[in-house]
N, C-alpha and C. Protein backbone atom coordinates (compact mmCIF):
# COMPACT_ATOMS: atom_id res chain seq x y z
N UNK A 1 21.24 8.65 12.13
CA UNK A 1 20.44 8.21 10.98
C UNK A 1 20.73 9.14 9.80
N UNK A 2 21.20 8.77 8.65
CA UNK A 2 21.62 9.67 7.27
C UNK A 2 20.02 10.08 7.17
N UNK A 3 20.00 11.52 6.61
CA UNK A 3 19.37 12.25 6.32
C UNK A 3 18.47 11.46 4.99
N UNK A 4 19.55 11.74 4.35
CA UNK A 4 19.41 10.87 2.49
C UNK A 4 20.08 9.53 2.58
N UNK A 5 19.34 8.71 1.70
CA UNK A 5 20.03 7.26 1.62
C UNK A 5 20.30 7.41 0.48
N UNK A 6 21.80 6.78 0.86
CA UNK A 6 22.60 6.27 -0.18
C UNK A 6 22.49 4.90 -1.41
N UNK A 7 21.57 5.07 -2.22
CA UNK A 7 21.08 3.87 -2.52
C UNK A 7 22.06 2.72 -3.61
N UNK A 8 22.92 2.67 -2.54
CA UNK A 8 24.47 1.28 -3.22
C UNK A 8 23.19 0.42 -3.82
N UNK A 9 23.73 -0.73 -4.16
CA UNK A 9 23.22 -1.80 -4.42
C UNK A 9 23.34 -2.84 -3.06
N UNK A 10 24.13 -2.48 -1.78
CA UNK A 10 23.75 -3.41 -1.38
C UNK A 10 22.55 -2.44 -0.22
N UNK A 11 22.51 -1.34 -0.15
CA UNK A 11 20.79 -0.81 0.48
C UNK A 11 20.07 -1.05 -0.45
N UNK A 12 20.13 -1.25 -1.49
CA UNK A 12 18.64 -2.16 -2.22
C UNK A 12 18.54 -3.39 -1.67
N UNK A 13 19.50 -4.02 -1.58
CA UNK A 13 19.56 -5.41 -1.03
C UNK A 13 18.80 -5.21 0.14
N UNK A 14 19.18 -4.68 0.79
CA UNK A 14 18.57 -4.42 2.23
C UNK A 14 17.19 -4.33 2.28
N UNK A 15 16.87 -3.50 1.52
CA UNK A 15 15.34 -2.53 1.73
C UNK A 15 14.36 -3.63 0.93
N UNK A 16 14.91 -4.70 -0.16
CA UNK A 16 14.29 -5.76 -1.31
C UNK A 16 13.91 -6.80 0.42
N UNK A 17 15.38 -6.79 0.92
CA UNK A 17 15.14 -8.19 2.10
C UNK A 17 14.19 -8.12 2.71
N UNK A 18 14.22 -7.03 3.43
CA UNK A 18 13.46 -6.43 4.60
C UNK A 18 11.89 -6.33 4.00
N UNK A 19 11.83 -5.51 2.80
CA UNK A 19 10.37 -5.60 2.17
C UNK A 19 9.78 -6.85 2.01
N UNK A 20 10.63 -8.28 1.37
CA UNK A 20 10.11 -9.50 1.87
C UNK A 20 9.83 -10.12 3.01
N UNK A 21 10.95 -9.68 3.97
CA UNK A 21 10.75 -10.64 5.40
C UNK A 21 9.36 -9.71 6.34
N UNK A 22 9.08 -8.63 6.03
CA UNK A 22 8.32 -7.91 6.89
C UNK A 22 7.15 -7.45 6.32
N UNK A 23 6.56 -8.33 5.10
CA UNK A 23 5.31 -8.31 4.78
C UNK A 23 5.26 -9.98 4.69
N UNK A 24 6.08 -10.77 4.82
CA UNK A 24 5.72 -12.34 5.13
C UNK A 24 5.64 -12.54 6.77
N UNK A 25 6.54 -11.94 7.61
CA UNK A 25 6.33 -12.07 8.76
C UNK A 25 6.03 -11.47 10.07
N UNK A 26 6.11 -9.89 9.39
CA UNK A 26 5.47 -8.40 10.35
C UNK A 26 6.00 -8.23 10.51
N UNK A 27 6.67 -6.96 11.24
CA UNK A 27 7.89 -5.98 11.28
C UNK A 27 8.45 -6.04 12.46
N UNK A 28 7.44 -6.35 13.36
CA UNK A 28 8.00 -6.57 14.75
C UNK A 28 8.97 -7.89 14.70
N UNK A 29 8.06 -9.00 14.18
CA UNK A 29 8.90 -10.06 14.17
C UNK A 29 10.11 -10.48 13.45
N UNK A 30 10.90 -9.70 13.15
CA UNK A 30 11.92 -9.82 11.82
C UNK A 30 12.60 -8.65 12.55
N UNK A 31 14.11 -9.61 12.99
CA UNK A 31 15.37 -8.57 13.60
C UNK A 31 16.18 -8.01 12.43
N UNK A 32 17.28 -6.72 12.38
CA UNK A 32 18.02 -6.39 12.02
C UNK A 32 19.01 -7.84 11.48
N UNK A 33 19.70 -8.35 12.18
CA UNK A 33 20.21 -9.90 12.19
C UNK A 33 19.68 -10.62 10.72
N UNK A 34 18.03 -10.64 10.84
CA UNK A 34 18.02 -11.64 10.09
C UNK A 34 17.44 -11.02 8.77
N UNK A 35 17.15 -9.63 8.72
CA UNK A 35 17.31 -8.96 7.10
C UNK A 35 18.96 -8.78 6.73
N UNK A 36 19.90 -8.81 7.39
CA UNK A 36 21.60 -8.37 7.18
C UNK A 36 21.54 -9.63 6.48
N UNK A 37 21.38 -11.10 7.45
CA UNK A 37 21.94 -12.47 6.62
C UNK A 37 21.01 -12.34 4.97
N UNK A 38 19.46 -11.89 5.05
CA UNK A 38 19.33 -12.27 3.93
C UNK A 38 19.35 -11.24 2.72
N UNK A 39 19.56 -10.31 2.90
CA UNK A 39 20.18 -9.31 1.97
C UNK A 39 21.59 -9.35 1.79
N UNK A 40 22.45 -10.42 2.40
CA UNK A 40 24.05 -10.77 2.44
C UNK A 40 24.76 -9.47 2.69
N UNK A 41 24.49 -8.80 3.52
CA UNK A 41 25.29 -7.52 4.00
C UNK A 41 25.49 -7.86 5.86
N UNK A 42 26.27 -7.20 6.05
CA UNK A 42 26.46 -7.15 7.72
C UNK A 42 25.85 -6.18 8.06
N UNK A 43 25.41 -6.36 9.65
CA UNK A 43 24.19 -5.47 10.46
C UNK A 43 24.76 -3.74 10.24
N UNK A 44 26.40 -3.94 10.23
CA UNK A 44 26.96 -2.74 9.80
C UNK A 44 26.32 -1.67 8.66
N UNK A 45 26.55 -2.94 7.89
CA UNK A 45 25.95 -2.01 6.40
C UNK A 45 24.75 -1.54 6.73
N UNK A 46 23.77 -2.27 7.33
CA UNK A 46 22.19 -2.21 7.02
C UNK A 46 22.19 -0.94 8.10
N UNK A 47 23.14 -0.66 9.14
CA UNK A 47 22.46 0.54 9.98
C UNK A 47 23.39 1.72 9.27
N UNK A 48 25.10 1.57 8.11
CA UNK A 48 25.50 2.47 7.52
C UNK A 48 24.73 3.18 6.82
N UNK A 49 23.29 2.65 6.14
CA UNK A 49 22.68 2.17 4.93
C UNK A 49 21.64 3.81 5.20
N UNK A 50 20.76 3.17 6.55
CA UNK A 50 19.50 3.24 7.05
C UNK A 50 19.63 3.56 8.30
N UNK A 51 20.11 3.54 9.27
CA UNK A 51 20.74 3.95 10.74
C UNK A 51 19.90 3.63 11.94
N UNK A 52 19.13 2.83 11.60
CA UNK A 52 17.88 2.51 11.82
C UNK A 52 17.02 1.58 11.70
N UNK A 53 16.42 0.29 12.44
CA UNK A 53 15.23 -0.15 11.77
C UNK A 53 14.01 0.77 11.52
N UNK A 54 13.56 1.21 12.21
CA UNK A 54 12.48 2.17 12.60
C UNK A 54 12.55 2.90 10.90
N UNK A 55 14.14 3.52 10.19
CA UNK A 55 13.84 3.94 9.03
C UNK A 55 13.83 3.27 8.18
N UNK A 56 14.41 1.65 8.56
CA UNK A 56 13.39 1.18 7.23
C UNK A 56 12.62 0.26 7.15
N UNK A 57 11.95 0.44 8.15
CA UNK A 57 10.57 0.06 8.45
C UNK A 57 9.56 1.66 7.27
N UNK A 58 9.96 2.38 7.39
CA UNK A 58 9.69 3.77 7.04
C UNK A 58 10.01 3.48 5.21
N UNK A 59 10.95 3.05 4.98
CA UNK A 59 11.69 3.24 3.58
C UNK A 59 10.99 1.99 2.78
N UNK A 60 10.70 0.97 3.78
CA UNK A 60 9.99 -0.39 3.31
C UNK A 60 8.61 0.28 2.86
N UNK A 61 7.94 0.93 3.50
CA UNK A 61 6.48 1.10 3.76
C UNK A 61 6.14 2.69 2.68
N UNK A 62 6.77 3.38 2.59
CA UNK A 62 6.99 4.09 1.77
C UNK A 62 7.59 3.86 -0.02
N UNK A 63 8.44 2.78 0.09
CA UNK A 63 8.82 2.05 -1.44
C UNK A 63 7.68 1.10 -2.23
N UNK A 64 6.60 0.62 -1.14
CA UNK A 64 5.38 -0.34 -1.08
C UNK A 64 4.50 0.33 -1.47
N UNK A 65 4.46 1.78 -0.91
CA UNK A 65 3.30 3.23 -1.23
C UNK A 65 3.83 3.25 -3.15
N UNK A 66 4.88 3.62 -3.45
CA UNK A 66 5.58 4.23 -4.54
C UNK A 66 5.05 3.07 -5.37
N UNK A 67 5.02 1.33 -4.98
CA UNK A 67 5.07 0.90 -6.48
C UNK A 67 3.47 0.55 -6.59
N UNK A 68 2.80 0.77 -5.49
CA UNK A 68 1.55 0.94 -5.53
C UNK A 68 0.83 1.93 -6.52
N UNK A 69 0.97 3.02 -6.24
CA UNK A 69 0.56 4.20 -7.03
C UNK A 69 1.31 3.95 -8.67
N UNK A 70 2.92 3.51 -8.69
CA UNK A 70 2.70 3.49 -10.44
C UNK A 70 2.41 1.92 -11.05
N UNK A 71 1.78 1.17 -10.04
CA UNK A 71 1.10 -0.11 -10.57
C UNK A 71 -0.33 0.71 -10.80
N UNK A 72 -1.31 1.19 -10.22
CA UNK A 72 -2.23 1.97 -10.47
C UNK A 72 -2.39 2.99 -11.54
N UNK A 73 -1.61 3.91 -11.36
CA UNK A 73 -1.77 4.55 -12.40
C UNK A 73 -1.28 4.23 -14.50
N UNK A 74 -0.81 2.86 -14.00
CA UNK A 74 -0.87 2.07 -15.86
C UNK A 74 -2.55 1.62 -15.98
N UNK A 75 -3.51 1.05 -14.60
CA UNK A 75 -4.82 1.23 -15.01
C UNK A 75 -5.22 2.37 -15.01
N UNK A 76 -5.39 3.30 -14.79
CA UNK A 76 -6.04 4.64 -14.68
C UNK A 76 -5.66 5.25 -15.73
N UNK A 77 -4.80 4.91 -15.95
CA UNK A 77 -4.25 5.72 -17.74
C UNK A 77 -5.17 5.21 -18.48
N UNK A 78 -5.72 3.67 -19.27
CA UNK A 78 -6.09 3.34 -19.66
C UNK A 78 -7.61 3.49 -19.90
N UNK A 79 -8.32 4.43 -18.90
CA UNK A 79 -9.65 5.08 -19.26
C UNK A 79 -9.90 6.61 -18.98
N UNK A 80 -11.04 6.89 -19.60
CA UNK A 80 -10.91 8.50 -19.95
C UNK A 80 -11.42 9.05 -18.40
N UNK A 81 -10.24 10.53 -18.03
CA UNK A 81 -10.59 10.82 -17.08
C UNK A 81 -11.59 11.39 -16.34
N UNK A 82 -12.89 11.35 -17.08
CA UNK A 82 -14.21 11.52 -16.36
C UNK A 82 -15.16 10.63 -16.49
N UNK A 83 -14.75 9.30 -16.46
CA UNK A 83 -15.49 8.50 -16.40
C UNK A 83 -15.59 7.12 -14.86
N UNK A 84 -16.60 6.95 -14.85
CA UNK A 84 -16.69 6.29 -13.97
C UNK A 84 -15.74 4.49 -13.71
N UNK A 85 -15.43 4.16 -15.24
CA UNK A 85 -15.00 3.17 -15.59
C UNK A 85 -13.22 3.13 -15.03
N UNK A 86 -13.07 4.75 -14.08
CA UNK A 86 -11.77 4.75 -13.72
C UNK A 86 -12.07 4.30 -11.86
N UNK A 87 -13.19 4.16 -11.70
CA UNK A 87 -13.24 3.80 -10.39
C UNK A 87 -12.97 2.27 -10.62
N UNK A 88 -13.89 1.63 -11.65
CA UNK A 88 -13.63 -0.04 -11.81
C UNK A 88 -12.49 -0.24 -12.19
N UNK A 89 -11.41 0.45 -12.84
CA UNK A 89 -9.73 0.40 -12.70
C UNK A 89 -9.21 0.00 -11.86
N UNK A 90 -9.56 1.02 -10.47
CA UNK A 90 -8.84 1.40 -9.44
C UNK A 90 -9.12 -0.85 -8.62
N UNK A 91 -10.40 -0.74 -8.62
CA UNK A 91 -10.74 -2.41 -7.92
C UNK A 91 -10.02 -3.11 -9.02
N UNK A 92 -10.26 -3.24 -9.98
CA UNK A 92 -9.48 -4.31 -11.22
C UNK A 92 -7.94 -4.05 -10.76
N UNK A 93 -7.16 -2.66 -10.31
CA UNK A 93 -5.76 -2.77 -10.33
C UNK A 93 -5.28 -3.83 -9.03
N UNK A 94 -6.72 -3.07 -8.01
CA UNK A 94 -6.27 -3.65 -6.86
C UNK A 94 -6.17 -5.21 -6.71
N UNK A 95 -7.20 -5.84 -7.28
CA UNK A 95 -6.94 -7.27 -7.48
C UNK A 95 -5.71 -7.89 -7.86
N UNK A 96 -5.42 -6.98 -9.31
CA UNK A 96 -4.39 -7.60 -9.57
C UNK A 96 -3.02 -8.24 -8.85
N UNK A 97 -2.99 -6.50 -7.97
CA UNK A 97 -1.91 -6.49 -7.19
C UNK A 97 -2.00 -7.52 -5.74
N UNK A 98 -3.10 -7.77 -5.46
CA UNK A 98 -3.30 -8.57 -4.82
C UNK A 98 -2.94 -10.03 -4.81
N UNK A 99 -3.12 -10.47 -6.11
CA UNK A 99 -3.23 -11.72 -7.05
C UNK A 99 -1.60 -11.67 -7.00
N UNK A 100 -0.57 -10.79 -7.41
CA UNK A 100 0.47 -10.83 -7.59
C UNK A 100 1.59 -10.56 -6.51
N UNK A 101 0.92 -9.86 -5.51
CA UNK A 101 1.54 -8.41 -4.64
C UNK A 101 1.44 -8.74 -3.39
N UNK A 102 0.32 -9.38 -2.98
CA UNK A 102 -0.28 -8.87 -1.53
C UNK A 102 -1.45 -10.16 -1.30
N UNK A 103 -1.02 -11.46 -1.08
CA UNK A 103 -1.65 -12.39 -0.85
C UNK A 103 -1.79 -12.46 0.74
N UNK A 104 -0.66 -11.61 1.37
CA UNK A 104 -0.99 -11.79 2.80
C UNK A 104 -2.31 -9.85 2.86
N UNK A 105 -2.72 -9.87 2.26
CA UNK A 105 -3.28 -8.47 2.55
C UNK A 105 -2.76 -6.80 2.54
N UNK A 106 -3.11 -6.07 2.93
CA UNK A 106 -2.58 -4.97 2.63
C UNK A 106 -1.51 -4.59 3.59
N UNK A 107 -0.54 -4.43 3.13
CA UNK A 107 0.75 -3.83 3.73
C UNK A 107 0.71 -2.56 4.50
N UNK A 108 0.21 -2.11 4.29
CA UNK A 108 -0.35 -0.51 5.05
C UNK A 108 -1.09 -1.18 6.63
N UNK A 109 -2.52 -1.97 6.02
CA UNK A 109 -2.83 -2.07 6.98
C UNK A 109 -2.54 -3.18 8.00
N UNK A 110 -1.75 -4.43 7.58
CA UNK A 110 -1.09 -5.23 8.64
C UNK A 110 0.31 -4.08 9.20
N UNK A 111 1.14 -2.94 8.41
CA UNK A 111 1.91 -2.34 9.44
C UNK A 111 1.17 -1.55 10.57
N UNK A 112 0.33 -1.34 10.26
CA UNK A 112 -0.79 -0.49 11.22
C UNK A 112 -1.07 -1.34 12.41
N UNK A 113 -1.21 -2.72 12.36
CA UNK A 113 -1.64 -3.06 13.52
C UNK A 113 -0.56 -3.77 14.09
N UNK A 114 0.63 -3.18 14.03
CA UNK A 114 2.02 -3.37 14.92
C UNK A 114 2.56 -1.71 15.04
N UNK A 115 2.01 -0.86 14.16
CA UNK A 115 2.34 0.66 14.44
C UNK A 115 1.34 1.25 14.75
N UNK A 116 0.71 1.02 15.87
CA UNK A 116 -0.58 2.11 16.27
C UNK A 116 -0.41 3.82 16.89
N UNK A 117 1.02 4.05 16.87
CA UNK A 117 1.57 5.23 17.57
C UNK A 117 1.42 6.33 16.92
N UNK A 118 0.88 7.17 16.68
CA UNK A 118 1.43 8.34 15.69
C UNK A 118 2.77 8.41 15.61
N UNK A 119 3.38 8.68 16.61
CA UNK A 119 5.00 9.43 16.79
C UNK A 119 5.76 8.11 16.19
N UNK A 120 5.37 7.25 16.00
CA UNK A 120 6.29 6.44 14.84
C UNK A 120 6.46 7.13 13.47
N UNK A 121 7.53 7.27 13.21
CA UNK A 121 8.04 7.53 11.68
C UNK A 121 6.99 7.10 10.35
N UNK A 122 7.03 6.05 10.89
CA UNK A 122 6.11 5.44 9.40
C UNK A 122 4.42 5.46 9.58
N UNK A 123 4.11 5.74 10.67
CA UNK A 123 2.79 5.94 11.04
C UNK A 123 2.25 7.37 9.89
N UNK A 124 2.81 8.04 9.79
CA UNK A 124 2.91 8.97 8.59
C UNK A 124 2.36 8.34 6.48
N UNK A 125 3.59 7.41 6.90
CA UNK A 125 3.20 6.74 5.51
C UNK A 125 2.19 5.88 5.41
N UNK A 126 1.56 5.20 6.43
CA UNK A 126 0.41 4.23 6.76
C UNK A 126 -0.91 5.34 6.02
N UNK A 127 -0.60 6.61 7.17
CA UNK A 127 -1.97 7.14 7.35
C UNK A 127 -1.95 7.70 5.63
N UNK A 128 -0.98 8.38 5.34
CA UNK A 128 -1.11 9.09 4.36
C UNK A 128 -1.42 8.07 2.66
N UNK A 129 -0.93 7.25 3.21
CA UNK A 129 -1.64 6.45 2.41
C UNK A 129 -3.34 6.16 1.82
N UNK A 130 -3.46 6.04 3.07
CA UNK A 130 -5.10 5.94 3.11
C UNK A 130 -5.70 7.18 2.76
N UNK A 131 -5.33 8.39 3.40
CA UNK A 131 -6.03 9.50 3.11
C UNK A 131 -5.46 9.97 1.24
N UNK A 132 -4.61 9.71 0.63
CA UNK A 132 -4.62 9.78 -0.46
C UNK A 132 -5.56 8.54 -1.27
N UNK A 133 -5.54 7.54 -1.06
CA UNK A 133 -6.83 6.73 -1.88
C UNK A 133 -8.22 7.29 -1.46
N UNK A 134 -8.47 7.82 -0.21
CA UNK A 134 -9.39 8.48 -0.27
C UNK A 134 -9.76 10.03 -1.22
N UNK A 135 -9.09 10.60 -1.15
CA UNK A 135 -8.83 11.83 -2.21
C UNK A 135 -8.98 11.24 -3.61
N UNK A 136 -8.29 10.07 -3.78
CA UNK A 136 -8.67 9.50 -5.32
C UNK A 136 -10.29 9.22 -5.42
N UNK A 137 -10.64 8.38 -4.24
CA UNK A 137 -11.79 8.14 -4.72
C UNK A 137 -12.88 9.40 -4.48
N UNK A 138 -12.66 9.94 -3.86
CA UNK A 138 -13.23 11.65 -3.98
C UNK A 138 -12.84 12.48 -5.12
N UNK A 139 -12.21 12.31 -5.82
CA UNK A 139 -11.78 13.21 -7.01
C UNK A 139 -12.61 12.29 -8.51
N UNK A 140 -12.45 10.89 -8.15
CA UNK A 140 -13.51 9.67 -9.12
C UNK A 140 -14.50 10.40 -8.82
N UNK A 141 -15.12 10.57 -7.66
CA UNK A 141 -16.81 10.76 -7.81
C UNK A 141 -16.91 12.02 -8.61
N UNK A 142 -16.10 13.24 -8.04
CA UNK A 142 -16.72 14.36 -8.34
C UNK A 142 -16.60 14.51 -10.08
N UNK A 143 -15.58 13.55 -10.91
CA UNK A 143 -15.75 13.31 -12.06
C UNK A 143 -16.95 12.82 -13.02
N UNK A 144 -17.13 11.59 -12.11
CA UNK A 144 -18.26 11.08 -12.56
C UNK A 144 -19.33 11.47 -12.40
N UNK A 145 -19.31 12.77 -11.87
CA UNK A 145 -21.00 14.11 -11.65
C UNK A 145 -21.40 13.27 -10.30
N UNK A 146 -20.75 12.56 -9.26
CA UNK A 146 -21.59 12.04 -8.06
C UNK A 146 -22.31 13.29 -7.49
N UNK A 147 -23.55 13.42 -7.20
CA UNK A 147 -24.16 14.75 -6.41
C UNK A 147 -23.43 14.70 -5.00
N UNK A 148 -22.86 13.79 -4.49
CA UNK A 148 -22.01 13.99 -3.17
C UNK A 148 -21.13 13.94 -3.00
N UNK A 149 -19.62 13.95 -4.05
CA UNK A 149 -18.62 13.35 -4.49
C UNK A 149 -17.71 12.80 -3.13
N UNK A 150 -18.24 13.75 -1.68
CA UNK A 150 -17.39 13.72 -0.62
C UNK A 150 -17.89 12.25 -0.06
N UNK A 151 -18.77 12.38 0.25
CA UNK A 151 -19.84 10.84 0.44
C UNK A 151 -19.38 10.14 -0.23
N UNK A 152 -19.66 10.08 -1.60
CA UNK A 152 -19.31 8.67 -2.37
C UNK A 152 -18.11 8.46 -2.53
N UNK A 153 -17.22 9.46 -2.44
CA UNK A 153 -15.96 9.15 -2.47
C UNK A 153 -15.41 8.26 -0.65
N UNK A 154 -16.36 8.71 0.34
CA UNK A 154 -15.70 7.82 1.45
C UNK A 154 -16.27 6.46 0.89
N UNK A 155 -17.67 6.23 0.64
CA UNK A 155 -18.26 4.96 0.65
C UNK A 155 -17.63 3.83 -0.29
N UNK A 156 -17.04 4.47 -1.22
CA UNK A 156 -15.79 3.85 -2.33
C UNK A 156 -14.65 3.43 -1.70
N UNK A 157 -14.49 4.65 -1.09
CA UNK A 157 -12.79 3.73 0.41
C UNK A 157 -13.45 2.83 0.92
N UNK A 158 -14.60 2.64 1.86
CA UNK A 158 -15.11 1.59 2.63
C UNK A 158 -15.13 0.22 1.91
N UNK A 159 -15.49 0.32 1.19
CA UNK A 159 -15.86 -0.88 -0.44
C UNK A 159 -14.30 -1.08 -0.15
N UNK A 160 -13.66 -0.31 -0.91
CA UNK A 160 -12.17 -0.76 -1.48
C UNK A 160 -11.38 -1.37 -0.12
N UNK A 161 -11.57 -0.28 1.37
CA UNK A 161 -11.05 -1.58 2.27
C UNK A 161 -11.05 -2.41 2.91
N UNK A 162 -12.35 -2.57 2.69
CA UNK A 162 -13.14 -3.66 2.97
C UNK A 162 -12.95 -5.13 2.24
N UNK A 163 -12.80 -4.88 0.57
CA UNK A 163 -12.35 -5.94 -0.32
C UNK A 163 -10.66 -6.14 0.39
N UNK A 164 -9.86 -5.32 0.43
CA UNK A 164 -8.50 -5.38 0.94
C UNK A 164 -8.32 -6.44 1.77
N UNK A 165 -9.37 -6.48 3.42
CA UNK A 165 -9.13 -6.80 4.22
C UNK A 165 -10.03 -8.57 3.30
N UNK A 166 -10.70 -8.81 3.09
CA UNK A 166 -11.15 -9.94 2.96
C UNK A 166 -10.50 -10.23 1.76
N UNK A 167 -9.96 -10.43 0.64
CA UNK A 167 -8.57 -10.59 0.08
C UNK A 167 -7.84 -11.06 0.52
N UNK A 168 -6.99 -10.30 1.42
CA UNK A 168 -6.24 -10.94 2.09
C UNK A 168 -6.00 -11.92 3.34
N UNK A 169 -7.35 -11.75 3.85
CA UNK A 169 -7.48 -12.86 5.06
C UNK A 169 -8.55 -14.43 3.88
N UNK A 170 -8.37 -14.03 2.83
CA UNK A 170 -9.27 -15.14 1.87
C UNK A 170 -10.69 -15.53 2.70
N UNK A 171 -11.36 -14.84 2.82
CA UNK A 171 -12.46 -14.68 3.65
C UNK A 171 -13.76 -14.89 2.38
N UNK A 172 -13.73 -13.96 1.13
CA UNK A 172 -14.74 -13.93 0.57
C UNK A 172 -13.79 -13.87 -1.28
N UNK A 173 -14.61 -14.76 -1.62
CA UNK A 173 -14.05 -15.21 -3.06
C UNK A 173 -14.20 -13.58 -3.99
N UNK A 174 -13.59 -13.61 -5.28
CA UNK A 174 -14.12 -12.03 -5.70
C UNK A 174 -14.59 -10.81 -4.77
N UNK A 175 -13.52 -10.29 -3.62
CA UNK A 175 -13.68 -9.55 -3.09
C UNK A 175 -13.90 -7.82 -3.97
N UNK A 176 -12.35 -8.21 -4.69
CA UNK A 176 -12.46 -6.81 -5.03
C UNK A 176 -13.96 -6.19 -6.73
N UNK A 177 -13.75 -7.64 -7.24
CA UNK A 177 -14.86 -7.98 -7.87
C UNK A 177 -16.23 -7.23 -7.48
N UNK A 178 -16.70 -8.15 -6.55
CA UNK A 178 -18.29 -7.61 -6.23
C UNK A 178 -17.91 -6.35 -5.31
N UNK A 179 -17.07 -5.49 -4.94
CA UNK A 179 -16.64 -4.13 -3.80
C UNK A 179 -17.22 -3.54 -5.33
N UNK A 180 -16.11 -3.86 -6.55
CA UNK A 180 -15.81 -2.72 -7.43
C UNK A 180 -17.25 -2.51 -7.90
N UNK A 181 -18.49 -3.32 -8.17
CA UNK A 181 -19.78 -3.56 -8.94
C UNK A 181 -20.32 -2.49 -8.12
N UNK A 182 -19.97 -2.64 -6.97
CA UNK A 182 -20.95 -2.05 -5.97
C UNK A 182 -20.59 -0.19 -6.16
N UNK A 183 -19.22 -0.04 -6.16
CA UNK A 183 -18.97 1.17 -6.10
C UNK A 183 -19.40 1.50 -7.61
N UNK A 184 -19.00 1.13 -8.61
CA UNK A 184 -19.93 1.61 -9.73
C UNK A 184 -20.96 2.06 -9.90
N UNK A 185 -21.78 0.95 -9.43
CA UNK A 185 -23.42 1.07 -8.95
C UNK A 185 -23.59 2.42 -8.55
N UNK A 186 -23.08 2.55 -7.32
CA UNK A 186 -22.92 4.00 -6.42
C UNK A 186 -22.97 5.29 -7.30
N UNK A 187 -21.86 5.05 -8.65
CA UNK A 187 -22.05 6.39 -8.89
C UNK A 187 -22.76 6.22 -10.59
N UNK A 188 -23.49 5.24 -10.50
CA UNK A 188 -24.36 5.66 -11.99
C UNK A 188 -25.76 5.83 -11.08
């Protein structure tokens, strides 16, 4: 497995394929075979590339983390950083991305329930995922003067993945909507 990837244009190809076929159809279910045909590279390239599914299962789930955070942070720019109006960002971004991004739900957490292992590679980027939106929303509270910032900052993750999961299973209309009211609420 290369240390560093070489990022040709046809491992973008690869890592673009694979990021489509394995948030439309789960990671388990989607062979090497059939990200090579649709990124038009041979299985060659894709293991010259990546040496590995397992790494880019890892490189998928980690590139998903990356455009997450700078889709987020164009809302979070947009209000002042001690205000509470950056927590209703954070639900307004998430919708968006939802609306645009993530109609099957959150990518983190459908890889999670085909990667339950720690000692998986990407089990790393799953978790660390989460525990960084948690730190955000712990760093929101203690801005917004929350008297518990540690508290309200979990009860803000709960909200936020809670809207995630019903979002994406289309369970409850304005998920991230009425989550975000609520976490506001929380800290005025």
């Amino acid at each position: 497995m290369p240390d560093v990837i070489d990022w040709t244009p046809k491992a973008r190809a690869v890592l673009e394929a694979a990021a489509e076929l394995f948030y439309a159809h789960g990671i388990h279910a989607v062979g090497v075979d059939v990200i090579a045909e649709h990124a038009g590279v041979t299985k060659k390239t894709l293991y010259d590339r990546f040496g590995s599914k397992e790494r880019l299962v890892v490189e998928y789930l980690a590139e998903r983390d990356r455009q997450w955070w700078a889709f987020l942070d164009r809302y979070l720019e947009r209000t002042r950083p001690d205000s509470v109006a950056r927590v209703a960002a954070v639900f307004e971004a998430a919708a968006r991305w939802a609306c645009e991004r993530g109609r099957k739900g959150c990518a983190m957490i459908n890889a999670h329930a085909e990667i339950g292992d720690p000692e998986h590679p990407a089990y790393a980027v799953l978790t660390g995922q989460k525990r960084r939106m948690l730190a955000l929303f712990t760093e929101l509270a203690t801005r917004a003067g929350a008297d518990e910032p540690e508290s309200a900052g979990a009860h803000i993750m709960l909200l936020h993945e809670g809207a995630l999961v019903c979002a994406g299973m289309h369970s409850l209309e304005d998920a991230f909507t009425r989550a975000g009211k609520v976490a506001v609420d929380l800290l005025r």
